[in-house]
C-alpha atoms as a PDB file:
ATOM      1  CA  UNK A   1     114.758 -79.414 198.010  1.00  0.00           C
ATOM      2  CA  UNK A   2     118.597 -80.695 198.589  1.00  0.00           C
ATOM      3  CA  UNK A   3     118.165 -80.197 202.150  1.00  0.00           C
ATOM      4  CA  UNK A   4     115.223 -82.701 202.283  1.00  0.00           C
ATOM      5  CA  UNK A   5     117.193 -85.387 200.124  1.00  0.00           C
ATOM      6  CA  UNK A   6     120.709 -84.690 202.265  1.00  0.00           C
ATOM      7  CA  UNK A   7     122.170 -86.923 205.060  1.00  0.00           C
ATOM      8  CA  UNK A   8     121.667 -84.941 207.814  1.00  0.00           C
ATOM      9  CA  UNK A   9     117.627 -84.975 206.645  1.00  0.00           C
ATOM     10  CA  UNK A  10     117.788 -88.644 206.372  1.00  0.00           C
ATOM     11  CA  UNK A  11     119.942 -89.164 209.524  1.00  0.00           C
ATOM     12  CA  UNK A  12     117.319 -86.909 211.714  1.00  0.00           C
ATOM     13  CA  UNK A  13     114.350 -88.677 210.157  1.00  0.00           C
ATOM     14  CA  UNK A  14     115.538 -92.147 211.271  1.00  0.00           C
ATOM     15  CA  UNK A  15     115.784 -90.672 214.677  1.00  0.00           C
ATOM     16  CA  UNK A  16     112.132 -89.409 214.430  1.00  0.00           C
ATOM     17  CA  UNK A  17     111.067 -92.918 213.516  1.00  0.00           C
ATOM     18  CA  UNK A  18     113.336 -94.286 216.170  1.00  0.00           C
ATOM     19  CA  UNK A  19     111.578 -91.779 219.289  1.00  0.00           C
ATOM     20  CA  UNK A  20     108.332 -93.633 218.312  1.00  0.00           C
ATOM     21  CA  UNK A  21     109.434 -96.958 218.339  1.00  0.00           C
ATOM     22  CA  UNK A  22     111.449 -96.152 221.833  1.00  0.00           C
ATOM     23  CA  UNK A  23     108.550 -94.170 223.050  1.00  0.00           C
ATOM     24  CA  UNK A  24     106.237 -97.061 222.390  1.00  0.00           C
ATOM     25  CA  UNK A  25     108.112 -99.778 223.982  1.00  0.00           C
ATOM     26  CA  UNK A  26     109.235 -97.556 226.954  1.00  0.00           C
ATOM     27  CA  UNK A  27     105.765 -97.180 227.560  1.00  0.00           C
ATOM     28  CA  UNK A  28     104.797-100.898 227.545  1.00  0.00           C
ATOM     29  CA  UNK A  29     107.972-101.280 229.846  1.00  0.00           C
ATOM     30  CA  UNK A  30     106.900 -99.096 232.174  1.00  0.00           C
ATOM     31  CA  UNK A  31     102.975-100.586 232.335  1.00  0.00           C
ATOM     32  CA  UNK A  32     104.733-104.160 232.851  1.00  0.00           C
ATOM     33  CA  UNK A  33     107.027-102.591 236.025  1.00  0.00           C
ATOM     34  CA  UNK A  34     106.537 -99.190 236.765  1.00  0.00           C
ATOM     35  CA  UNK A  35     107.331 -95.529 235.474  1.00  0.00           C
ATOM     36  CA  UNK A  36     110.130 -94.925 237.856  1.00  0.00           C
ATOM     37  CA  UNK A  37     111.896 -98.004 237.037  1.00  0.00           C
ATOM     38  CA  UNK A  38     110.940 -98.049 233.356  1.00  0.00           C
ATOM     39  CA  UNK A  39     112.653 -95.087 232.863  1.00  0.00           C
ATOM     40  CA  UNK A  40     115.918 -96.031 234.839  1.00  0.00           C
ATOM     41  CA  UNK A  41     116.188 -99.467 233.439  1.00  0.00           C
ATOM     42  CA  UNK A  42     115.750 -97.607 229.772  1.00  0.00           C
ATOM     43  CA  UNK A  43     118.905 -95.202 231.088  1.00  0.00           C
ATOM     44  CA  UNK A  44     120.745 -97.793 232.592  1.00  0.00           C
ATOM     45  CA  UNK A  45     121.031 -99.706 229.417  1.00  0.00           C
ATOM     46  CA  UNK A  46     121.642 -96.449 227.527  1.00  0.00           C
ATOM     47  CA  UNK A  47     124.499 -95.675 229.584  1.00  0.00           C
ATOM     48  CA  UNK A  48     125.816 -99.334 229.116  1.00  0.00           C
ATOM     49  CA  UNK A  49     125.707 -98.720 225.202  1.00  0.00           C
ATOM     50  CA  UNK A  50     127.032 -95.345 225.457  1.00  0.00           C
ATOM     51  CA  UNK A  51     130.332 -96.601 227.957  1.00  0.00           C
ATOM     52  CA  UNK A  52     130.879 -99.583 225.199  1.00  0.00           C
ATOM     53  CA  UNK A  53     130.721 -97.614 222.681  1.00  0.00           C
ATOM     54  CA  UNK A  54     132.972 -94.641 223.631  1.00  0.00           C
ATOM     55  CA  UNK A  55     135.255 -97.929 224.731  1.00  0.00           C
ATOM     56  CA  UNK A  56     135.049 -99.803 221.391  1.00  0.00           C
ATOM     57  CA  UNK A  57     135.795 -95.655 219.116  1.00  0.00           C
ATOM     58  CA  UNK A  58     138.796 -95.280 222.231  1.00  0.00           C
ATOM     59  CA  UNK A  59     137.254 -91.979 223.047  1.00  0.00           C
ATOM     60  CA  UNK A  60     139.350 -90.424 225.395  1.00  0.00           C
ATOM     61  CA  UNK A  61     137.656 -89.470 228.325  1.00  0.00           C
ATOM     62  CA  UNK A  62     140.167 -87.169 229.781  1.00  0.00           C
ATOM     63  CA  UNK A  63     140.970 -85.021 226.654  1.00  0.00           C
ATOM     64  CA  UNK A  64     138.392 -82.790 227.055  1.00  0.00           C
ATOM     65  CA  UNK A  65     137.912 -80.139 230.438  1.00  0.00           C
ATOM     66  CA  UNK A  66     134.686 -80.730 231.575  1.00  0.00           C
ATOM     67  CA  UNK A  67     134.891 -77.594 233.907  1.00  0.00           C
ATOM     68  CA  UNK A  68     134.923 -74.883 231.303  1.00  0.00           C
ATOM     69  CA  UNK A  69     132.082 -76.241 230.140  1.00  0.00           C
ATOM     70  CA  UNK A  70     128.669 -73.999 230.284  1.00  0.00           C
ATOM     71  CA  UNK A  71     126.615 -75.921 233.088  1.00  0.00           C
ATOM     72  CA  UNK A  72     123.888 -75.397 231.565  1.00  0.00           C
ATOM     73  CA  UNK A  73     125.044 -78.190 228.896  1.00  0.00           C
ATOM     74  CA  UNK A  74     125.199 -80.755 231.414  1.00  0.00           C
ATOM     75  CA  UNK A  75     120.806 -80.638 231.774  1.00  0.00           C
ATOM     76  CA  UNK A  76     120.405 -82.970 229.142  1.00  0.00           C
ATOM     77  CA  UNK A  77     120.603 -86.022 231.622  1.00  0.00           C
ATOM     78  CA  UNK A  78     117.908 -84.656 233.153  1.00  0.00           C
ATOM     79  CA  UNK A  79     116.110 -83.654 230.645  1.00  0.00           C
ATOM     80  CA  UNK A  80     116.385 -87.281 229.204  1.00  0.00           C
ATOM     81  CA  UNK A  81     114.866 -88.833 232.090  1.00  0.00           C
ATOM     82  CA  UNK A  82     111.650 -86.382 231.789  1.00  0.00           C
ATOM     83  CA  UNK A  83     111.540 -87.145 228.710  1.00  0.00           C
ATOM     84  CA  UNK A  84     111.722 -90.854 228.738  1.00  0.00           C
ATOM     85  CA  UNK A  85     109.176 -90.798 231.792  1.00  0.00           C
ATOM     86  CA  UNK A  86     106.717 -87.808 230.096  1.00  0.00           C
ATOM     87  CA  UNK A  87     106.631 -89.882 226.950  1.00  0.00           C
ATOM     88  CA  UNK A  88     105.786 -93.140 228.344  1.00  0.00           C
ATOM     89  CA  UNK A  89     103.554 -91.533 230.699  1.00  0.00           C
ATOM     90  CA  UNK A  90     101.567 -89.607 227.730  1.00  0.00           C
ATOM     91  CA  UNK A  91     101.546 -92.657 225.552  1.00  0.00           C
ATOM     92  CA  UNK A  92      98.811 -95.057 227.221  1.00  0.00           C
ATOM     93  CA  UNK A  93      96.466 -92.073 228.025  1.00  0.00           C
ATOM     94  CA  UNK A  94      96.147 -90.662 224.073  1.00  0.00           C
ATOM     95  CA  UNK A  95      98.022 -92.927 222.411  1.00  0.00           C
ATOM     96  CA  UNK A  96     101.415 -93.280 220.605  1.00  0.00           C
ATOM     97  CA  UNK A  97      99.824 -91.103 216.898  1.00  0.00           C
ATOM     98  CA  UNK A  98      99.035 -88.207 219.446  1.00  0.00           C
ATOM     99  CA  UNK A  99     101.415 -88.207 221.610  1.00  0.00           C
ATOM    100  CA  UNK A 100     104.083 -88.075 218.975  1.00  0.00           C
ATOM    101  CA  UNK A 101     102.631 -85.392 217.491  1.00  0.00           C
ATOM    102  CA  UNK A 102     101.981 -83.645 220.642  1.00  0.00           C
ATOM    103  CA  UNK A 103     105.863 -84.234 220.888  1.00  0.00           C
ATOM    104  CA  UNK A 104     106.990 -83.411 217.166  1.00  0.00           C
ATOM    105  CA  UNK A 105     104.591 -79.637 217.959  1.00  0.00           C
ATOM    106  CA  UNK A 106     106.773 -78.927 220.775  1.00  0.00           C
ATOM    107  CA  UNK A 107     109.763 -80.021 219.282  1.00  0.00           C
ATOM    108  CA  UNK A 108     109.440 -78.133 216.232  1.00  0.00           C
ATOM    109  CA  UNK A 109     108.469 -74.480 218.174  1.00  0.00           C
ATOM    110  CA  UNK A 110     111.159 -74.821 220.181  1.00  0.00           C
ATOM    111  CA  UNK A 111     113.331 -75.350 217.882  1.00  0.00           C
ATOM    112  CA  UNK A 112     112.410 -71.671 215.865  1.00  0.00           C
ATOM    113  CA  UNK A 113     112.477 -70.066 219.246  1.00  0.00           C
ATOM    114  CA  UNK A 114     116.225 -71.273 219.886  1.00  0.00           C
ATOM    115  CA  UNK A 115     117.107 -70.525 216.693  1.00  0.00           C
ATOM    116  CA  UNK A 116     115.532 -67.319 216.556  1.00  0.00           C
ATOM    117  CA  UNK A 117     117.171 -66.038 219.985  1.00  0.00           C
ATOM    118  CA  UNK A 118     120.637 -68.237 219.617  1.00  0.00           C
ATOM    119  CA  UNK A 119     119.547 -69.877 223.360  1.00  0.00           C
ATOM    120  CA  UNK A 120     122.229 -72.396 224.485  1.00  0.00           C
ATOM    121  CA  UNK A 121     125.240 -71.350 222.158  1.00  0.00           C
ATOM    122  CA  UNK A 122     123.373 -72.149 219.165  1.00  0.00           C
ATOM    123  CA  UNK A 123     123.881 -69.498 216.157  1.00  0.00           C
ATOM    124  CA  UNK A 124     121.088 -66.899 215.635  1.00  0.00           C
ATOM    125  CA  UNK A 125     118.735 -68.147 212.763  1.00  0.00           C
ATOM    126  CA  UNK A 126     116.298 -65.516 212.817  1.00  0.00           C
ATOM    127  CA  UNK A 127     112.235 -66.608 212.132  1.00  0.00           C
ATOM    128  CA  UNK A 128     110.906 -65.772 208.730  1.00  0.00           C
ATOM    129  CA  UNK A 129     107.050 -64.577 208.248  1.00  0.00           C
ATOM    130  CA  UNK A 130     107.235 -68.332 205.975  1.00  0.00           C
ATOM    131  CA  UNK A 131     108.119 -70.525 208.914  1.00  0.00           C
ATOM    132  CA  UNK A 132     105.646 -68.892 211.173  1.00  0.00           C
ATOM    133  CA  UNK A 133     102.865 -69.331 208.364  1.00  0.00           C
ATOM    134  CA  UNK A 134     104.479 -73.181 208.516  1.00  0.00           C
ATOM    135  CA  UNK A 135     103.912 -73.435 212.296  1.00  0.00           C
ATOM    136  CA  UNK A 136     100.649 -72.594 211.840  1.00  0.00           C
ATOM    137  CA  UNK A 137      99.505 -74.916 209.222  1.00  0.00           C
ATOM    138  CA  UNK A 138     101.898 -77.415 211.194  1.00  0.00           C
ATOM    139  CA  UNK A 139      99.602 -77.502 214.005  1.00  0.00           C
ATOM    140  CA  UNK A 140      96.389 -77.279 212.036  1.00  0.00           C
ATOM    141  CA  UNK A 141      97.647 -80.333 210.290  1.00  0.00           C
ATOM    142  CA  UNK A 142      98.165 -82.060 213.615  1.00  0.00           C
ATOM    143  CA  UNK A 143      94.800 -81.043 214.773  1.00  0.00           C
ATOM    144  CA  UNK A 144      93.385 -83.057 211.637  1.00  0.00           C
ATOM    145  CA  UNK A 145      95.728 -86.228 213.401  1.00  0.00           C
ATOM    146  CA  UNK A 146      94.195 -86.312 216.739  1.00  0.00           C
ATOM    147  CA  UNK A 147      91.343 -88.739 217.980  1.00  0.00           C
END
């Protein structure tokens, strides 16, 4: 019960309730322009607030050595733009209460499968009969949410 009252809980939650706000609007950006351009407006701005804020911290860029890092690490740049465009492509077709569930569903199975096989450096958190029982009644209960 801690874990659900702790920061980290808290701090993840607010960027649950952030993805649907962004999802929403990047959708409604990208029916006013286009998907394409949506979606690199959306990153162009990101990067902007990332660069000013790694300016305004002094985060020193060359203190760390990018090259001995997996490459594999480096996808999430891409994977943000499919994201950003998959999201606010999915959004005005079944709308933003199933898409986000569509979105939390994926999210959330493969999250145990990473944790379960320790994919991408993370530590091995094997599944437990319980969280497989919750899966299941997690999707069940996001059947009941969609229209």
């Amino acid at each position: 019960m801690t874990k659900l009252l702790s920061l980290p809980f808290l701090v993840a939650a607010i960027s649950g309730i952030a993805m649907a706000i962004q999802g929403t609007i990047n959708s409604s950006l990208s029916q006013k322009t286009s998907l394409l351009y949506a979606t690199l407006l959306v990153h162009i701005i990101g990067t902007l607030v990332a660069l000013i804020a790694a300016l305004a911290w002094r985060s020193p860029l060359l203190k760390y050595h990018w090259g001995s890092i997996p490459w594999y690490l480096y996808l999430g740049g891409i994977l943000s733009v499919l994201i950003v465009g998959l999201v606010a492509a999915s959004i005005p077709k079944i709308g933003v209460c199933n898409a986000t569930t569509a979105i939390i569903i994926g999210q959330v199975s493969m999250a145990v499968l990473i944790d379960h096989f320790g994919w991408f450096g993370m530590s091995r958190l094997s599944w437990t009969p319980t969280q497989l029982i919750g899966i299941a009644l997690f999707a069940a209960g996001a059947k009941l949410l969609f229209r």
